[in-house]
C-alpha atoms as a PDB file:
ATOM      1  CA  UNK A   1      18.673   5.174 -10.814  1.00  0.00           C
ATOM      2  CA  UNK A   2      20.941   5.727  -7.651  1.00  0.00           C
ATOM      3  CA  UNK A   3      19.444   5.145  -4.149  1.00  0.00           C
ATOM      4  CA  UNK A   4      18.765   9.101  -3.502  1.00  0.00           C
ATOM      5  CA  UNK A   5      17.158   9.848  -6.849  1.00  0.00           C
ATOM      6  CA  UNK A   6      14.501   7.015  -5.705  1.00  0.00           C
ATOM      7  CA  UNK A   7      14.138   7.981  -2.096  1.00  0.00           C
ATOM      8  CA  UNK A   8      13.753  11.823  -3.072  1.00  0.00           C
ATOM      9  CA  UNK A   9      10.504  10.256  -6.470  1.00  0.00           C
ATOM     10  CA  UNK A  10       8.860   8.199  -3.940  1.00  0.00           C
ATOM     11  CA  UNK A  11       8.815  10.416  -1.518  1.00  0.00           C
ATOM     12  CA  UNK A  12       7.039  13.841  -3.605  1.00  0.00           C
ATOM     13  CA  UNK A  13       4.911  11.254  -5.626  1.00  0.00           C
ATOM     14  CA  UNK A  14       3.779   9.980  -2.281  1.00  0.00           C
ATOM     15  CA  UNK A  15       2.883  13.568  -0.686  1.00  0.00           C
ATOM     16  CA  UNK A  16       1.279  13.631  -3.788  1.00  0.00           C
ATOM     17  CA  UNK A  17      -0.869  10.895  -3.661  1.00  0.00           C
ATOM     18  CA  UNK A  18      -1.635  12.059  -0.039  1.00  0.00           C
ATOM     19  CA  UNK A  19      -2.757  15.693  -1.287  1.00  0.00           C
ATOM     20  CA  UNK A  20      -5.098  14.057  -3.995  1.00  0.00           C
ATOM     21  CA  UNK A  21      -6.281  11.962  -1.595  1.00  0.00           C
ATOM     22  CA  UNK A  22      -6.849  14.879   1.130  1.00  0.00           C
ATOM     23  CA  UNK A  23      -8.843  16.876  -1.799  1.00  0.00           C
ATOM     24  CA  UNK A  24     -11.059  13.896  -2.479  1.00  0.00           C
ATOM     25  CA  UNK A  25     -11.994  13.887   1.027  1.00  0.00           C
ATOM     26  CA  UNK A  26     -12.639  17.273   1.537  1.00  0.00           C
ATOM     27  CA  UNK A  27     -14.808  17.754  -1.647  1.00  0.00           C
ATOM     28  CA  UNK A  28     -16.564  14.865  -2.371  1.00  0.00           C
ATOM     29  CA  UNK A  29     -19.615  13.716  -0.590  1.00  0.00           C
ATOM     30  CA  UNK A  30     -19.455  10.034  -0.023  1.00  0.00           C
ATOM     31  CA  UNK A  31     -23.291   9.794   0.269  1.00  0.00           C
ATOM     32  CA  UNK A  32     -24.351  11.535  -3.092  1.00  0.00           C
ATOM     33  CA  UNK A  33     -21.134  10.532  -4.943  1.00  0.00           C
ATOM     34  CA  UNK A  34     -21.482   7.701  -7.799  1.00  0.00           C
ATOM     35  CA  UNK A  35     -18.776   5.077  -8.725  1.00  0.00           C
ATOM     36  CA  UNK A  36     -16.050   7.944  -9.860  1.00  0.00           C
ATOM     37  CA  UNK A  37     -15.750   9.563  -6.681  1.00  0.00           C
ATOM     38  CA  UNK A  38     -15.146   6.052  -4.705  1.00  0.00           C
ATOM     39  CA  UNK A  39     -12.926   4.797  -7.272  1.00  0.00           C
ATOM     40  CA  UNK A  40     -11.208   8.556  -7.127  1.00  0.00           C
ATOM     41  CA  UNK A  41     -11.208   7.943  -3.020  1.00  0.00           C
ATOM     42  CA  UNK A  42      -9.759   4.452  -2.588  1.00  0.00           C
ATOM     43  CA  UNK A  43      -7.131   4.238  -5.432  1.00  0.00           C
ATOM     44  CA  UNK A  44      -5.702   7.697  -4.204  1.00  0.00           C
ATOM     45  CA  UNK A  45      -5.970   6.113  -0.498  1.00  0.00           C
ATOM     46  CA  UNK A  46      -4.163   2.490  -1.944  1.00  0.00           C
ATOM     47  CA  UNK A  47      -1.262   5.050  -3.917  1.00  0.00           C
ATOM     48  CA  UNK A  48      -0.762   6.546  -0.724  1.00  0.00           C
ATOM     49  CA  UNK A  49      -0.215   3.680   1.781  1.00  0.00           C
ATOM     50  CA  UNK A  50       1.968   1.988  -1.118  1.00  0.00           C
ATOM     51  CA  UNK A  51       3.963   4.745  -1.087  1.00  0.00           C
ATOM     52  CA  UNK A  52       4.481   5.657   2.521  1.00  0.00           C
ATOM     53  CA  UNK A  53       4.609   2.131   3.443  1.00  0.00           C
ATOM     54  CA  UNK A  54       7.147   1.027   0.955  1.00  0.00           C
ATOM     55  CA  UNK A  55       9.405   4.427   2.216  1.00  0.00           C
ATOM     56  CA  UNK A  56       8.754   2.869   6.124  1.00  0.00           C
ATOM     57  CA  UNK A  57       9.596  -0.585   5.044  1.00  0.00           C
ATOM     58  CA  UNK A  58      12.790   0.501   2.972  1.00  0.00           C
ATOM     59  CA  UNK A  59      14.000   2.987   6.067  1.00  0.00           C
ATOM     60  CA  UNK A  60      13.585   0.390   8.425  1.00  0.00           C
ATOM     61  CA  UNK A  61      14.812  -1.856   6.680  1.00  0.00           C
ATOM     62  CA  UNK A  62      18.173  -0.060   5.519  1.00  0.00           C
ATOM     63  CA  UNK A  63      19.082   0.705   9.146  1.00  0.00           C
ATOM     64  CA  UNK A  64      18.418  -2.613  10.978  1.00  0.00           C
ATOM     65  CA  UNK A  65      19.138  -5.287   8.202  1.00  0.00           C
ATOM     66  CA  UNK A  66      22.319  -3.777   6.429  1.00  0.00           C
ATOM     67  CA  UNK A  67      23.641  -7.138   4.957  1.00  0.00           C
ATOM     68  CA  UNK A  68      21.210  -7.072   2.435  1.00  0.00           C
ATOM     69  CA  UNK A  69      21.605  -4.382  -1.114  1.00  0.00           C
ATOM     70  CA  UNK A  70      19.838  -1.367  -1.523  1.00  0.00           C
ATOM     71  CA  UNK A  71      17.722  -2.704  -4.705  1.00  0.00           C
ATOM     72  CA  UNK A  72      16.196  -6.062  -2.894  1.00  0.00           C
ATOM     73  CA  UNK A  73      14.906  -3.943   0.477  1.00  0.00           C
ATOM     74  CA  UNK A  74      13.805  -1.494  -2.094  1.00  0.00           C
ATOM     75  CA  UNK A  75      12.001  -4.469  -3.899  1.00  0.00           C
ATOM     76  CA  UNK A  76      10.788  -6.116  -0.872  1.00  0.00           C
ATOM     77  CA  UNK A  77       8.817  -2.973   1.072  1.00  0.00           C
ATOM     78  CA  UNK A  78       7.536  -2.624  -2.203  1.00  0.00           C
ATOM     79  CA  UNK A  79       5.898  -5.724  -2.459  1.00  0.00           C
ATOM     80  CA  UNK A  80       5.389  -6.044   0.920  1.00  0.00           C
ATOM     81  CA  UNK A  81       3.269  -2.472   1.068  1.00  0.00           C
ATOM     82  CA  UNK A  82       1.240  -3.121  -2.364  1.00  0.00           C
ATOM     83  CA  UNK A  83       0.023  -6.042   0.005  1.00  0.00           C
ATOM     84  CA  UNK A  84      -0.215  -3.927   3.164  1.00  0.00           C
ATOM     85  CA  UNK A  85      -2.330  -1.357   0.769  1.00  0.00           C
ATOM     86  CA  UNK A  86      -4.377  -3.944  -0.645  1.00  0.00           C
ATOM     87  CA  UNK A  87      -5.111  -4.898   2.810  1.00  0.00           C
ATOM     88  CA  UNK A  88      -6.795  -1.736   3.951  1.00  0.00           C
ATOM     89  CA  UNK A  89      -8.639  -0.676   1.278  1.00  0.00           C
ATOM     90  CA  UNK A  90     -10.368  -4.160   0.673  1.00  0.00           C
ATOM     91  CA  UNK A  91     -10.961  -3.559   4.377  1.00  0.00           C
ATOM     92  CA  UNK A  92     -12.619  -0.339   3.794  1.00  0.00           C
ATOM     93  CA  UNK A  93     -14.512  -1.321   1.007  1.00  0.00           C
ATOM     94  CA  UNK A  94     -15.656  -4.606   2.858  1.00  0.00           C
ATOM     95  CA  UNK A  95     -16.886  -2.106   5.828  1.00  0.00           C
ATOM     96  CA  UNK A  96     -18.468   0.508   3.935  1.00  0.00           C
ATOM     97  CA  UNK A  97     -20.675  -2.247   2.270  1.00  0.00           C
ATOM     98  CA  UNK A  98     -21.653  -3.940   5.779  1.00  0.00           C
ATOM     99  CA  UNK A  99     -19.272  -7.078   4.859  1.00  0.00           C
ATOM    100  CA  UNK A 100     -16.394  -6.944   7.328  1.00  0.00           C
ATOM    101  CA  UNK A 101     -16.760  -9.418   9.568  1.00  0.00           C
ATOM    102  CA  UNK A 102     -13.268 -10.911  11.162  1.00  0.00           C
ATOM    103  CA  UNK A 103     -13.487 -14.161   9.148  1.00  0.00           C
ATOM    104  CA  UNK A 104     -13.721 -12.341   6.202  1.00  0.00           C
ATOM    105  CA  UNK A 105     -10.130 -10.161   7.408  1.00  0.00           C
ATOM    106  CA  UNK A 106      -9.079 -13.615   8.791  1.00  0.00           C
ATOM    107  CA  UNK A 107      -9.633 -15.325   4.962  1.00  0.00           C
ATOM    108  CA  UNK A 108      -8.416 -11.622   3.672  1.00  0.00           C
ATOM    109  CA  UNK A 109      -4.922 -12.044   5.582  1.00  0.00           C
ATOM    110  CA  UNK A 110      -4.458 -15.610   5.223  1.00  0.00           C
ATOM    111  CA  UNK A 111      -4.794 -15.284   1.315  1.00  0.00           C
ATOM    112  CA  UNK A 112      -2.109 -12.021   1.259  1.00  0.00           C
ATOM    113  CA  UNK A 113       0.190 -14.254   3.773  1.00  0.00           C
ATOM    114  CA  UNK A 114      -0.093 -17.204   1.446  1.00  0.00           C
ATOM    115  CA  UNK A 115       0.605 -14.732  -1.634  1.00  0.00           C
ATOM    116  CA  UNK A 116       3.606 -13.603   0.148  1.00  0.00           C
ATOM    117  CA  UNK A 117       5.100 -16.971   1.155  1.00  0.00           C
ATOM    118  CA  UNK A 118       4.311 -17.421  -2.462  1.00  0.00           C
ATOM    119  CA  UNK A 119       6.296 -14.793  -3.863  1.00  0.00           C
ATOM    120  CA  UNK A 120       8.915 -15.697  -1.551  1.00  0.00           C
ATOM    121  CA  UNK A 121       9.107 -19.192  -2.895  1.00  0.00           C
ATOM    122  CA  UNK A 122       9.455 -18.093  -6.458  1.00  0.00           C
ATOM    123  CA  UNK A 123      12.145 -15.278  -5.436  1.00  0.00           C
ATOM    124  CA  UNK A 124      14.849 -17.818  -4.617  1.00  0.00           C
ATOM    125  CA  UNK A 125      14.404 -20.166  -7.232  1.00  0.00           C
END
């Protein structure tokens, strides 16, 4: 798959996952919804922020760091912005059930950063 054929996927599956996510949010009633409609809510929210995040992270990447190839920035934002997606929505879901507290994000972040370095570790070897 060449560098444009990816860029041009990610980008309409990701302003797809942001119109699914813009219909759940418009239709649903968080208040008289059951399981489905939260489920429906937050894994359209954590498609979405993968998506545009890993697109952010690969542009950013691509023009600042060009010693690197196309298919490990392409890895890396993607990795990087599953993380950055699991991140908010645990957030979300910590908040809407009166959890979030900022040792709870503190624990939350130190865990992702210690997956990370992790991942990292494993990468080179």
């Amino acid at each position: 798959m060449t560098l444009k054929t990816y860029l041009t996927i990610m980008i309409m599956m990701t302003l797809l996952c942001w119109s699914a996510w813009a219909i759940v949010l418009f239709t649903i009633d968080p208040s008289l919804t059951n399981w489905i409609g939260l489920t429906l809510f937050y894994s359209s929210l954590f498609l979405s922020i993968i998506g545009s995040a890993a697109i952010i992270g690969f542009l950013l990447r691509f023009v600042i760091l060009k010693q690197k190839l196309a298919w490990q920035i392409v890895k890396e934002a993607f990795r990087q912005s599953f993380l950055f997606a699991f991140l908010i929505v645990i957030s979300l879901i910590l908040l809407s059930h009166n959890l979030f507290t900022w040792l709870n994000l503190f624990f939350l972040i130190a865990g992702l950063t210690i997956l990370e370095f992790f991942m990292l570790s494993m990468e080179k070897k």
